[in-house]
Protein backbone atom coordinates (compact mmCIF):
# COMPACT_ATOMS: atom_id res chain seq x y z
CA UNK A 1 52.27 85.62 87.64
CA UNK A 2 55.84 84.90 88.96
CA UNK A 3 58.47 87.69 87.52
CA UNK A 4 62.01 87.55 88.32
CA UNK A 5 64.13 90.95 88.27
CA UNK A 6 67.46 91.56 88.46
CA UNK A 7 70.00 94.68 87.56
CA UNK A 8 72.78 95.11 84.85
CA UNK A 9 74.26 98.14 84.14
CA UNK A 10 73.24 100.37 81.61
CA UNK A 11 76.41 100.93 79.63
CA UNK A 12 78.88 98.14 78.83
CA UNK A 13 78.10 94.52 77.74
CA UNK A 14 75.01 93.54 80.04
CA UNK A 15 75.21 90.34 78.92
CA UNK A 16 78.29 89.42 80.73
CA UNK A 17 76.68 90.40 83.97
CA UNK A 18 74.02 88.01 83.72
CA UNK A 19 74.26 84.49 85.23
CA UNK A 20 75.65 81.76 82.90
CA UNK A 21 71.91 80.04 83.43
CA UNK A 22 70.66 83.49 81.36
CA UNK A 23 72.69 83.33 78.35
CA UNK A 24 70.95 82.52 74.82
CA UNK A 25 67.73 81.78 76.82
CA UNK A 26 65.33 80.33 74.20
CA UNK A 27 63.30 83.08 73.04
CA UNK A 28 60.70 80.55 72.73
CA UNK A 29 60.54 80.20 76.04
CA UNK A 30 61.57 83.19 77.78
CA UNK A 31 62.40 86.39 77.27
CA UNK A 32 64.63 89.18 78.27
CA UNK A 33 62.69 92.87 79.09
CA UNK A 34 65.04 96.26 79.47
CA UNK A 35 62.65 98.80 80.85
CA UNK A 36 64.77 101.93 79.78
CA UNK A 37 62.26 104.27 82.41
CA UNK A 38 61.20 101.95 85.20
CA UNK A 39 58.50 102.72 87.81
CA UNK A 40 61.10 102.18 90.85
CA UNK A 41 62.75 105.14 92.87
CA UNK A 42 65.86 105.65 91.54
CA UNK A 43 66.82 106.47 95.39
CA UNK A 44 65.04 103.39 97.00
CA UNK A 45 67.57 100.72 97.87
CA UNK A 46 65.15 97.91 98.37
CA UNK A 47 65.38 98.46 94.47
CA UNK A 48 67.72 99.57 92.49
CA UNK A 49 71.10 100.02 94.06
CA UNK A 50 72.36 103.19 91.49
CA UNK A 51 70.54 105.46 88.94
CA UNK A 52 73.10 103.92 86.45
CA UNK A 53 71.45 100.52 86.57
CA UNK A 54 68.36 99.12 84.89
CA UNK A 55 66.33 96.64 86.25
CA UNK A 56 66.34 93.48 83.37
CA UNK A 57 63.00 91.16 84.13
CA UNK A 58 63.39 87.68 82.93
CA UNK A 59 59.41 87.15 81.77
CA UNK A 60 58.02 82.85 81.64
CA UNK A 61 55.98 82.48 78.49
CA UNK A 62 52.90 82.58 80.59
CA UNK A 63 53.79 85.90 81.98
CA UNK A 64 54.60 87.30 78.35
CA UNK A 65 50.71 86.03 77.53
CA UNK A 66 49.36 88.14 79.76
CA UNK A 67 51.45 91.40 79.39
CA UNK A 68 51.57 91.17 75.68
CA UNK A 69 54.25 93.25 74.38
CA UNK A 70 53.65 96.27 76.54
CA UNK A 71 55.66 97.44 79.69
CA UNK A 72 55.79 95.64 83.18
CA UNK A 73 53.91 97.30 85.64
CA UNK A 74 56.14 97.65 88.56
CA UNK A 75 54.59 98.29 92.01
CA UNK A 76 55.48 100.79 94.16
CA UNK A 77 56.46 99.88 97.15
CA UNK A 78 53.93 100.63 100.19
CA UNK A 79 54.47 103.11 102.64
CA UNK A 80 55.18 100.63 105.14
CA UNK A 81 58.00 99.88 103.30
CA UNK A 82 59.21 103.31 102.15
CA UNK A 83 58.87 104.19 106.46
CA UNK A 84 61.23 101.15 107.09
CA UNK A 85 63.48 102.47 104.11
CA UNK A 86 63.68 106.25 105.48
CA UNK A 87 64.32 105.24 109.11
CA UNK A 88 66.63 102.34 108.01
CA UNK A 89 65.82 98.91 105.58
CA UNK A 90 68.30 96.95 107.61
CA UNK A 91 67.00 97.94 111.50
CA UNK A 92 65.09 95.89 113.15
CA UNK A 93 62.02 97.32 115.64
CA UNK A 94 63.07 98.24 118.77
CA UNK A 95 61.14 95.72 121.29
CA UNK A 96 59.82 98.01 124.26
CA UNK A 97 62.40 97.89 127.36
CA UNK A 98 61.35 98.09 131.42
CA UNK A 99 62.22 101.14 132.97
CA UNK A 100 65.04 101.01 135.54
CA UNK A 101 63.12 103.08 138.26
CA UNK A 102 65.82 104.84 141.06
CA UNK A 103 65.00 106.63 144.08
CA UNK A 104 67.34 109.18 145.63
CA UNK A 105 67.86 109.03 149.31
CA UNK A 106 70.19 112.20 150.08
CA UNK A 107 70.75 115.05 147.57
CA UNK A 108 74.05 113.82 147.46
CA UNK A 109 73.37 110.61 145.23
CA UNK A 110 73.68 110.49 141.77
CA UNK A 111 71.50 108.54 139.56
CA UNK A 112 73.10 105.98 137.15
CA UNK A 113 74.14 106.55 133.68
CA UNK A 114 75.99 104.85 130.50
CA UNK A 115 79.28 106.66 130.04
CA UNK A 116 78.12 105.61 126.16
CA UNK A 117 75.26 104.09 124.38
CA UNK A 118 76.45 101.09 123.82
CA UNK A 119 77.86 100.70 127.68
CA UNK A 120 76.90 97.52 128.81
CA UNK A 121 76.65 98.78 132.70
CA UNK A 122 75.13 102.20 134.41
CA UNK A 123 77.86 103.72 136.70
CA UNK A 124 77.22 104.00 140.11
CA UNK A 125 78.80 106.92 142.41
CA UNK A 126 79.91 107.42 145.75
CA UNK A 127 77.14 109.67 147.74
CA UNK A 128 80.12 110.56 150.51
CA UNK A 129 83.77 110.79 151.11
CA UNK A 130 85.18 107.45 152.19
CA UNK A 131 88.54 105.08 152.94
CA UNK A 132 89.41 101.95 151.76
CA UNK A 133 92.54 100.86 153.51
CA UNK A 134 95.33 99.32 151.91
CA UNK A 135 94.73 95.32 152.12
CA UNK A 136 90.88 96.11 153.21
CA UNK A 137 88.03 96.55 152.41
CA UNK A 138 84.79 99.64 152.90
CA UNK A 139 81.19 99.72 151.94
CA UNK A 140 80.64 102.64 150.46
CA UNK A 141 77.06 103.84 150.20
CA UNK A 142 75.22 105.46 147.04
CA UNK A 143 72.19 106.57 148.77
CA UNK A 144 70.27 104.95 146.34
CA UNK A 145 67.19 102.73 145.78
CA UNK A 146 66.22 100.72 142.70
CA UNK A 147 63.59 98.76 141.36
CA UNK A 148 64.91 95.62 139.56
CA UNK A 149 62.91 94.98 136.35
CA UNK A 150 61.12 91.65 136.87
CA UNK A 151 63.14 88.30 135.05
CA UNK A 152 66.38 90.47 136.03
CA UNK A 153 68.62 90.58 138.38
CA UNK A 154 71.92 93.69 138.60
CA UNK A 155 75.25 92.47 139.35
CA UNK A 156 77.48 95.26 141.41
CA UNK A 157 80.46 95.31 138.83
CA UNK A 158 83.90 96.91 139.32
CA UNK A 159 85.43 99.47 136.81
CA UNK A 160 88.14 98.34 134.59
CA UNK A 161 89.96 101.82 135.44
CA UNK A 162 89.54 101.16 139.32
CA UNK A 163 90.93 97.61 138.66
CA UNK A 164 94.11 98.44 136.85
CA UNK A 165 95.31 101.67 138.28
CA UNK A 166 94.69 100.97 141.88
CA UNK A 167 93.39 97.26 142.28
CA UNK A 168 89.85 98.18 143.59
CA UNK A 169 87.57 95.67 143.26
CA UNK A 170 83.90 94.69 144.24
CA UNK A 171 82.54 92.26 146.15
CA UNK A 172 79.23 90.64 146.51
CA UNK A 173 77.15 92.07 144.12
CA UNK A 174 73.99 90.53 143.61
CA UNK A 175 71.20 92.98 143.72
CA UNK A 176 67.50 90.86 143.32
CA UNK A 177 64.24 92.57 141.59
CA UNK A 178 62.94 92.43 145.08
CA UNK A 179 64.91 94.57 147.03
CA UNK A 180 63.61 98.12 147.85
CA UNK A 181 66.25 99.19 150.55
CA UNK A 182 70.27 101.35 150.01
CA UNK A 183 72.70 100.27 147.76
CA UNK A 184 75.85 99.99 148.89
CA UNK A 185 78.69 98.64 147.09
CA UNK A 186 81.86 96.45 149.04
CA UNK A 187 85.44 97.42 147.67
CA UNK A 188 88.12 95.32 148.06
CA UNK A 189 91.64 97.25 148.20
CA UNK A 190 94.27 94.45 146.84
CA UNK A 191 96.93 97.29 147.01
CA UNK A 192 99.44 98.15 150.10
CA UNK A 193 98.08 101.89 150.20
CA UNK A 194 94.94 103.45 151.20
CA UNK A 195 92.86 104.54 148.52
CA UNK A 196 90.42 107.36 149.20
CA UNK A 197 86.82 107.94 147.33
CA UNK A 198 85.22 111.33 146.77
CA UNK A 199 81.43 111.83 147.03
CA UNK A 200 80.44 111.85 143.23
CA UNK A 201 83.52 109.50 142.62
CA UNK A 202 82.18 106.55 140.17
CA UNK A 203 83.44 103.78 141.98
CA UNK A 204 81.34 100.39 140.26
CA UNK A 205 79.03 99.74 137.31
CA UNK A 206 75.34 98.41 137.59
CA UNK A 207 74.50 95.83 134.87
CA UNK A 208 71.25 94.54 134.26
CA UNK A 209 71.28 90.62 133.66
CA UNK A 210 68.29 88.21 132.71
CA UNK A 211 67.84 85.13 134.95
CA UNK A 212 65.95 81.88 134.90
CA UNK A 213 64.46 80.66 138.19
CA UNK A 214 63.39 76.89 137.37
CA UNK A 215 61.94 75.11 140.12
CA UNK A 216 63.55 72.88 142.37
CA UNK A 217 63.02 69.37 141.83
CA UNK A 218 64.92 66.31 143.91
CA UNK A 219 65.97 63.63 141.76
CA UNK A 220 67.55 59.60 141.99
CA UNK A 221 69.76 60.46 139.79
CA UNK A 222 71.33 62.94 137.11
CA UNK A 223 72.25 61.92 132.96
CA UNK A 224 75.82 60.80 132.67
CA UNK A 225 78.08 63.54 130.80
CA UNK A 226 81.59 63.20 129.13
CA UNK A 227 82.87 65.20 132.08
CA UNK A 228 81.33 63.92 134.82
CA UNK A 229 82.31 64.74 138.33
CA UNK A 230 85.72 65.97 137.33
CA UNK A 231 86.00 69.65 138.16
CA UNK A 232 88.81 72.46 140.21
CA UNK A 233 91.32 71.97 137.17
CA UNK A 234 90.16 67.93 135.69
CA UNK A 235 90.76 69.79 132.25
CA UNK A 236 93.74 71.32 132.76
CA UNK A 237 95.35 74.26 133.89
């Protein structure tokens, strides 16, 4: 049996809140059902959106055959349901994430964290006092090691806050799922003065990145494109 529900409000002119398509239905056909108490949570949103409203059931003539003139049963809705309600109707399951596994080398390294939890990058710190001369550049070491999650790759980023306020910026930042040994992280100073780092200072962000690694394969030739060869500014500057 197919029924079709919908909600009006209780006071006021109902009618005008149905679809144009609804309107003097042929009662020979169809018919209109106003269940006054209806079997659906007043709280449950997959439902009924206010206490105030009443769910109206628009009933074929088959489906008024087989429920006579009684009431509609209306199921309840499973507990599978009523969980996804309670934690959230509109979230969708969390898929299971790799652990980022970090090894400390000194007591003076300090493991990475989001600043918030949406941050798209983990800052990484300083493990020791350091100089970056003006127009030069330092490595500066974290004293830390860190296991890549498989299909990933981290990219050494700078800080915006590094970047604007005293033109720090990093350099060469490809860390691959492979590598077990010290991160260090390059700074480039692009300003005339030295700039000094404190062990414990943040001084770049870790971001995690999926990659593709197709094979290599040689080829004759590659598909024509719009753009062809043109490239270092063909489009414009």
């Amino acid at each position: 049996m197919c029924v079709r529900s919908i909600t009006v409000p209780a006071k006021g002119s109902w009618r005008e809140q149905l679809a144009p398509s609804f309107w003097n239905d042929r009662k020979s056909r169809d018919f209109f059902y106003i269940s006054p108490n209806p079997r659906i949570p007043n709280r449950s949103k997959l439902f009924v959106l206010n206490a105030d409203y009443l769910p109206v059931t628009r009933f074929s003539a088959m489906a008024q055959a087989e429920i006579g003139n009684g009431s509609p049963e209306v199921e309840e809705p499973s507990p599978k349901i009523q969980k996804l309600h309670q934690n959230g109707a509109h979230e969708a399951p969390q898929s299971s994430v790799p652990l980022l596994k970090v090894k400390k080398l000194s007591e003076k390294a300090v493991l990475p964290s989001r600043a918030s939890p949406l941050s798209a990058g983990y800052d990484l710190s300083s493990a020791t006092d350091a100089k970056v001369p003006a127009r030069g550049k330092a490595l500066v070491p974290t004293d830390l090691s860190i296991s890549i999650p498989e299909g990933t790759y981290a990219r050494v980023a700078p800080r915006s806050g590094l970047a604007w306020k005293h033109s720090i910026d990093v350099g060469a930042g490809v860390i691959d799922a492979d590598y077990r040994g010290p991160v260090g992280v390059i700074l480039f100073n692009h300003s005339d003065v030295d700039f000094e780092v404190k062990a414990g200072d943040r001084i770049a962000q870790l971001i995690i990145e999926k990659i593709m690694t197709p094979d290599v394969v040689e080829v004759e030739d590659l598909d024509s494109t719009v753009r062809g060869a043109g490239g270092f500014g063909s489009t414009g500057i």
